[in-house]
C-alpha atoms as a PDB file:
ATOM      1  CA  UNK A   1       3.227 117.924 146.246  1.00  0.00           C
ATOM      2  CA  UNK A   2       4.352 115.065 148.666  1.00  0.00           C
ATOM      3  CA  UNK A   3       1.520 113.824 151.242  1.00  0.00           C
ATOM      4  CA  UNK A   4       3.969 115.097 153.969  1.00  0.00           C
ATOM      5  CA  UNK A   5       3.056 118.887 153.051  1.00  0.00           C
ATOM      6  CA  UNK A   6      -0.077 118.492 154.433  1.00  0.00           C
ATOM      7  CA  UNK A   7       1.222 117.512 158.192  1.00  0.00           C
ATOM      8  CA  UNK A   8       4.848 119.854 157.955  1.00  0.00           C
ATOM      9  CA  UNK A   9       5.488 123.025 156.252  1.00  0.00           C
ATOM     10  CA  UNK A  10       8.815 121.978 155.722  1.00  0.00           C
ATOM     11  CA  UNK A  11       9.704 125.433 154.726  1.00  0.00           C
ATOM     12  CA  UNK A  12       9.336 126.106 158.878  1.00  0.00           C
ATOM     13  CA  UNK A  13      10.944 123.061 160.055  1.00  0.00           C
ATOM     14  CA  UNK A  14      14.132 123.947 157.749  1.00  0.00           C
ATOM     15  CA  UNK A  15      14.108 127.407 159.280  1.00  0.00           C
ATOM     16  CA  UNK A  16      14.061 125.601 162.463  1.00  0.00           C
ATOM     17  CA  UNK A  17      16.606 123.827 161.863  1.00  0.00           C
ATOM     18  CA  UNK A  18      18.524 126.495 160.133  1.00  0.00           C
ATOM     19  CA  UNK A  19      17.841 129.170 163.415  1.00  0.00           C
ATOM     20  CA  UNK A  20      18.779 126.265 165.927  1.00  0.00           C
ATOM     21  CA  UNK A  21      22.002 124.928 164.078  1.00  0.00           C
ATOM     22  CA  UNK A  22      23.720 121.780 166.251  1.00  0.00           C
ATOM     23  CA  UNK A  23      20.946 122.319 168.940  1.00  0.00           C
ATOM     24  CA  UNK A  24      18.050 121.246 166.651  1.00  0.00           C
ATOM     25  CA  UNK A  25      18.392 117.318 167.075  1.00  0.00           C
ATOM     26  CA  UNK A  26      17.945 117.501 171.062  1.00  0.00           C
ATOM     27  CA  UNK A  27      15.700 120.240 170.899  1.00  0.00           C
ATOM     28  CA  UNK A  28      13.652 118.106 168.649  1.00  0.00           C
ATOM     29  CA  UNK A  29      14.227 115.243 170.877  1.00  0.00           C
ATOM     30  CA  UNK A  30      12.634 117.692 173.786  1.00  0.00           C
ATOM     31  CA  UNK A  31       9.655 118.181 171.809  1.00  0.00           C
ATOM     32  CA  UNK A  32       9.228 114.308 171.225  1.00  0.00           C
ATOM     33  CA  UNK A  33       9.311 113.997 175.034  1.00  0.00           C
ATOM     34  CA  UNK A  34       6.814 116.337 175.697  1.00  0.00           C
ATOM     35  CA  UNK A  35       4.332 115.952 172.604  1.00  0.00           C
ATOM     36  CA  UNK A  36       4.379 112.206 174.446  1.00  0.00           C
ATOM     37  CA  UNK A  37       3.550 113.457 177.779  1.00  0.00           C
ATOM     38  CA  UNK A  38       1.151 116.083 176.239  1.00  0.00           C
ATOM     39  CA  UNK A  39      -0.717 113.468 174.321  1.00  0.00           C
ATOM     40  CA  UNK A  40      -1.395 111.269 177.251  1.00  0.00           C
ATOM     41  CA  UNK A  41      -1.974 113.998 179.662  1.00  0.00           C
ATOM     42  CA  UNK A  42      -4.809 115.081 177.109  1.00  0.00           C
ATOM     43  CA  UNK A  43      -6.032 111.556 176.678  1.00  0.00           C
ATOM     44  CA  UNK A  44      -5.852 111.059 180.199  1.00  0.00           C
ATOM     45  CA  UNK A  45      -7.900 114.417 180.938  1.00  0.00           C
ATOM     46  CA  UNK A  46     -10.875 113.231 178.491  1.00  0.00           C
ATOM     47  CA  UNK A  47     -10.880 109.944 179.844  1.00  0.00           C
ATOM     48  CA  UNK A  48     -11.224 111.536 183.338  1.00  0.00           C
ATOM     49  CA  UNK A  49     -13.962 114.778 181.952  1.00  0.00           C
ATOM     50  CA  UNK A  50     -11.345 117.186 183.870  1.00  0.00           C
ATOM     51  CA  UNK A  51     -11.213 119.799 181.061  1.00  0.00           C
ATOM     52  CA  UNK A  52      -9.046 122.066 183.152  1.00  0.00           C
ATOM     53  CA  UNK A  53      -6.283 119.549 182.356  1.00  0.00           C
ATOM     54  CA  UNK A  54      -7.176 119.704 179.019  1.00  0.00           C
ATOM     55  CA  UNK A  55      -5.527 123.427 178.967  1.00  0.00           C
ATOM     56  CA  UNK A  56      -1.740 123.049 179.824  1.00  0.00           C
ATOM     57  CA  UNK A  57      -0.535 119.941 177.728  1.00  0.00           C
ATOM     58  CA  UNK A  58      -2.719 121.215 174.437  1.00  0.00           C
ATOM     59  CA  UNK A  59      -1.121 124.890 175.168  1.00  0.00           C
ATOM     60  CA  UNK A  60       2.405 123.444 175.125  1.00  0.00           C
ATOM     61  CA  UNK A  61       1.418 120.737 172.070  1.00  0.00           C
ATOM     62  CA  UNK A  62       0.385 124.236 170.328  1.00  0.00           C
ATOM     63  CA  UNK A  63       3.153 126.205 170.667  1.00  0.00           C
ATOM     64  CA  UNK A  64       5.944 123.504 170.334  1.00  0.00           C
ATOM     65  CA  UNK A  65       4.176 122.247 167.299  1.00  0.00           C
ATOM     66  CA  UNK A  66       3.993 125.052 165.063  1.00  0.00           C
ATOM     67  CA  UNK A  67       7.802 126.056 166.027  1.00  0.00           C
ATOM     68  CA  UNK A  68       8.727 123.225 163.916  1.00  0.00           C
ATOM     69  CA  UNK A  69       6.223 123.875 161.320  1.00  0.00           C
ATOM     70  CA  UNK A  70       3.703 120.766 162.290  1.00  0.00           C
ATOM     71  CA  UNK A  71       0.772 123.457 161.776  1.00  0.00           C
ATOM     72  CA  UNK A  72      -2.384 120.627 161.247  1.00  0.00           C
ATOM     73  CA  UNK A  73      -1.072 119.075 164.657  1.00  0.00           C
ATOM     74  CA  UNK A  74      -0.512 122.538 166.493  1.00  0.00           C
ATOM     75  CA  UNK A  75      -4.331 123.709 165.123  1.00  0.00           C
ATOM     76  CA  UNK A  76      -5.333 120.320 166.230  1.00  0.00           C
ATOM     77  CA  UNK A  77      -4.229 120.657 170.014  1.00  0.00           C
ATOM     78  CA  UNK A  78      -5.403 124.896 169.413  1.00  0.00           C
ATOM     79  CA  UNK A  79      -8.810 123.740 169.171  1.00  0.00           C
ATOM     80  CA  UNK A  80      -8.300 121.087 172.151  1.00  0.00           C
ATOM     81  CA  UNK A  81      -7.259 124.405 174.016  1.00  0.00           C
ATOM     82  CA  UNK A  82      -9.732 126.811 172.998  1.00  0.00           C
ATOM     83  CA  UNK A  83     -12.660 124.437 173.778  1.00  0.00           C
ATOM     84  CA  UNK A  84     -11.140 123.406 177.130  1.00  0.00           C
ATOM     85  CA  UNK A  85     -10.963 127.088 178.532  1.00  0.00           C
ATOM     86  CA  UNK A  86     -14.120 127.621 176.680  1.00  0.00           C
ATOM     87  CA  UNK A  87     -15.883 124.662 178.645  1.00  0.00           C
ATOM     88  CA  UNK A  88     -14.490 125.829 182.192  1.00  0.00           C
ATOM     89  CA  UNK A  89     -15.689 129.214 181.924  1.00  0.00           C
ATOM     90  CA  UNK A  90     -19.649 127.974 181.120  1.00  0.00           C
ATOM     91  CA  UNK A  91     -18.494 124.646 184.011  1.00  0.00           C
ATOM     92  CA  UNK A  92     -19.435 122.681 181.103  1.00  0.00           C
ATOM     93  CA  UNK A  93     -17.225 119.360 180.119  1.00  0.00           C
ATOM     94  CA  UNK A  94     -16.786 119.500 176.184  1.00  0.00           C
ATOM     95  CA  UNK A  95     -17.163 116.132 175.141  1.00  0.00           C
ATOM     96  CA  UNK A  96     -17.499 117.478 171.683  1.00  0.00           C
ATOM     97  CA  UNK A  97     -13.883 117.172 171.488  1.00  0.00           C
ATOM     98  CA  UNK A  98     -14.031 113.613 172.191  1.00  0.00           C
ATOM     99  CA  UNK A  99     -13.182 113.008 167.506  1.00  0.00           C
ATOM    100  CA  UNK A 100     -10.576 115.498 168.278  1.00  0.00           C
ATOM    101  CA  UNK A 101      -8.598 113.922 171.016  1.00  0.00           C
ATOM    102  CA  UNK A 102      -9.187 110.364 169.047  1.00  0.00           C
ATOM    103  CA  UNK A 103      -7.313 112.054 165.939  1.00  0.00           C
ATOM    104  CA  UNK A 104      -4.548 113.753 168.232  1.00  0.00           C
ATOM    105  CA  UNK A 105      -2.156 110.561 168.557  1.00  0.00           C
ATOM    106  CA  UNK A 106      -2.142 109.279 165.149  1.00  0.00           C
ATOM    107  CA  UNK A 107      -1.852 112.752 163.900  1.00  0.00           C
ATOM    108  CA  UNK A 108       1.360 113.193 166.257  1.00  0.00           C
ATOM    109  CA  UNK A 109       2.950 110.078 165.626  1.00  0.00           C
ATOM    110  CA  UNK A 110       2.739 110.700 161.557  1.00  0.00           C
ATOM    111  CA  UNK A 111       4.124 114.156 162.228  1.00  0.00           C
ATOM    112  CA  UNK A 112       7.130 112.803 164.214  1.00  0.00           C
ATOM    113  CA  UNK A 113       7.771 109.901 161.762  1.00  0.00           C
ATOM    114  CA  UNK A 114       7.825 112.730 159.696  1.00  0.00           C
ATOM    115  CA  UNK A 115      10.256 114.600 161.869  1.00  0.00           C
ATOM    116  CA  UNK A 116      12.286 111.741 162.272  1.00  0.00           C
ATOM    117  CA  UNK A 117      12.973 110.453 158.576  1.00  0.00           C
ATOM    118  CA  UNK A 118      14.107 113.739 157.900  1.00  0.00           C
ATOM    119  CA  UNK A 119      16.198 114.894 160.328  1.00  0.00           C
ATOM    120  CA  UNK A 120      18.108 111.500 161.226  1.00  0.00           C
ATOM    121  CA  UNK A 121      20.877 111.961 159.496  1.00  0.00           C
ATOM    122  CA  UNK A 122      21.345 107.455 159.588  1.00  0.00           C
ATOM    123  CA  UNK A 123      17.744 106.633 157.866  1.00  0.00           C
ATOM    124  CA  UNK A 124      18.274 105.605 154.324  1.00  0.00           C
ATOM    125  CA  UNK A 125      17.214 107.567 151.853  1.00  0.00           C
ATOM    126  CA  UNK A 126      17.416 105.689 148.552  1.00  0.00           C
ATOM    127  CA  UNK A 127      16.154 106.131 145.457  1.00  0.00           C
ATOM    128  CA  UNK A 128      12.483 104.866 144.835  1.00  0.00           C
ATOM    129  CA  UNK A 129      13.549 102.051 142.331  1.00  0.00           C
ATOM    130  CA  UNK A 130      15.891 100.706 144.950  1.00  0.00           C
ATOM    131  CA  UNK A 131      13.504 100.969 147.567  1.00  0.00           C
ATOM    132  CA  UNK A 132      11.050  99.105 145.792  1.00  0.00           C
ATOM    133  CA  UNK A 133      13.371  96.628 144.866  1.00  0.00           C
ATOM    134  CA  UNK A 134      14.647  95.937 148.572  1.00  0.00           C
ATOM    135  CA  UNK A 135      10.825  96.167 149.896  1.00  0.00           C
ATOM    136  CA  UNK A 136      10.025  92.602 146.681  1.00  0.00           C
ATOM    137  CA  UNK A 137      12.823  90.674 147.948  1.00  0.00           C
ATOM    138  CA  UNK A 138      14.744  91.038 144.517  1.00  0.00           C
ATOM    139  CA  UNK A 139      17.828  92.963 145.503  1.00  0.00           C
ATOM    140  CA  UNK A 140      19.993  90.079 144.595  1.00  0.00           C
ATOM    141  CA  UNK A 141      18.475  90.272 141.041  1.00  0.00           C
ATOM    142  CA  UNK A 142      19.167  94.014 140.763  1.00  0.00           C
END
């Protein structure tokens, strides 16, 4: 099992891919552009304790996340959500989610490194003895 299982079920994101045929690359590219603006609009809501602007951007992360089969991230930004409408109906800020929104970005840029590697159809993808070979500096010995 590759580390990458644990961020994509890549079983969704090749159904994805499958269901949106030439459409998938820019409708990936969409959800880059908004998982960015939903990141910082949710880092930006914490930073100012306004946990009704918590709601929108972690709704949207959700949903757009688990349509490509980035389920950690989309239960990530779920329980961002949750805890946001949960903390405006008792008019309580939930800084309890302060360790979530601190593992929201890295989490999101892994997933879309992830996204990107394989669905650029120009990023190398050689085998792991070449690779390792390129990364020593010995290619010219090879």
């Amino acid at each position: 099992m590759d580390e990458s299982d644990n961020v994509v079920d890549w079983t969704v994101f090749q159904r994805a891919r499958s269901e949106l045929g030439p459409g998938f690359v820019r409708i990936l590219g969409y959800f880059r552009e908004d998982g960015d603006k939903s990141v910082a609009k949710i880092e930006d809501a914490m930073r100012r304790r306004d946990a009704a602007a918590l709601v929108i951007p972690a709704h949207t992360l959700k949903s757009e996340a688990r349509q490509f089969g980035a389920e950690p991230l989309g239960e990530l930004a779920e329980e961002i959500e949750f805890a946001a409408r949960r903390s405006i109906e008792n008019r309580l800020f939930p800084d309890e989610l302060l360790p979530a929104v601190a593992r929201l970005r890295p989490l999101y840029q892994t997933t879309m490194d992830l996204f990107e590697r394989e669905s650029n159809p120009l990023a190398q993808r050689s085998p792991a003895g070449v690779r390792s070979a390129v990364n020593n500096q010995e290619f010219g010995r090879i």
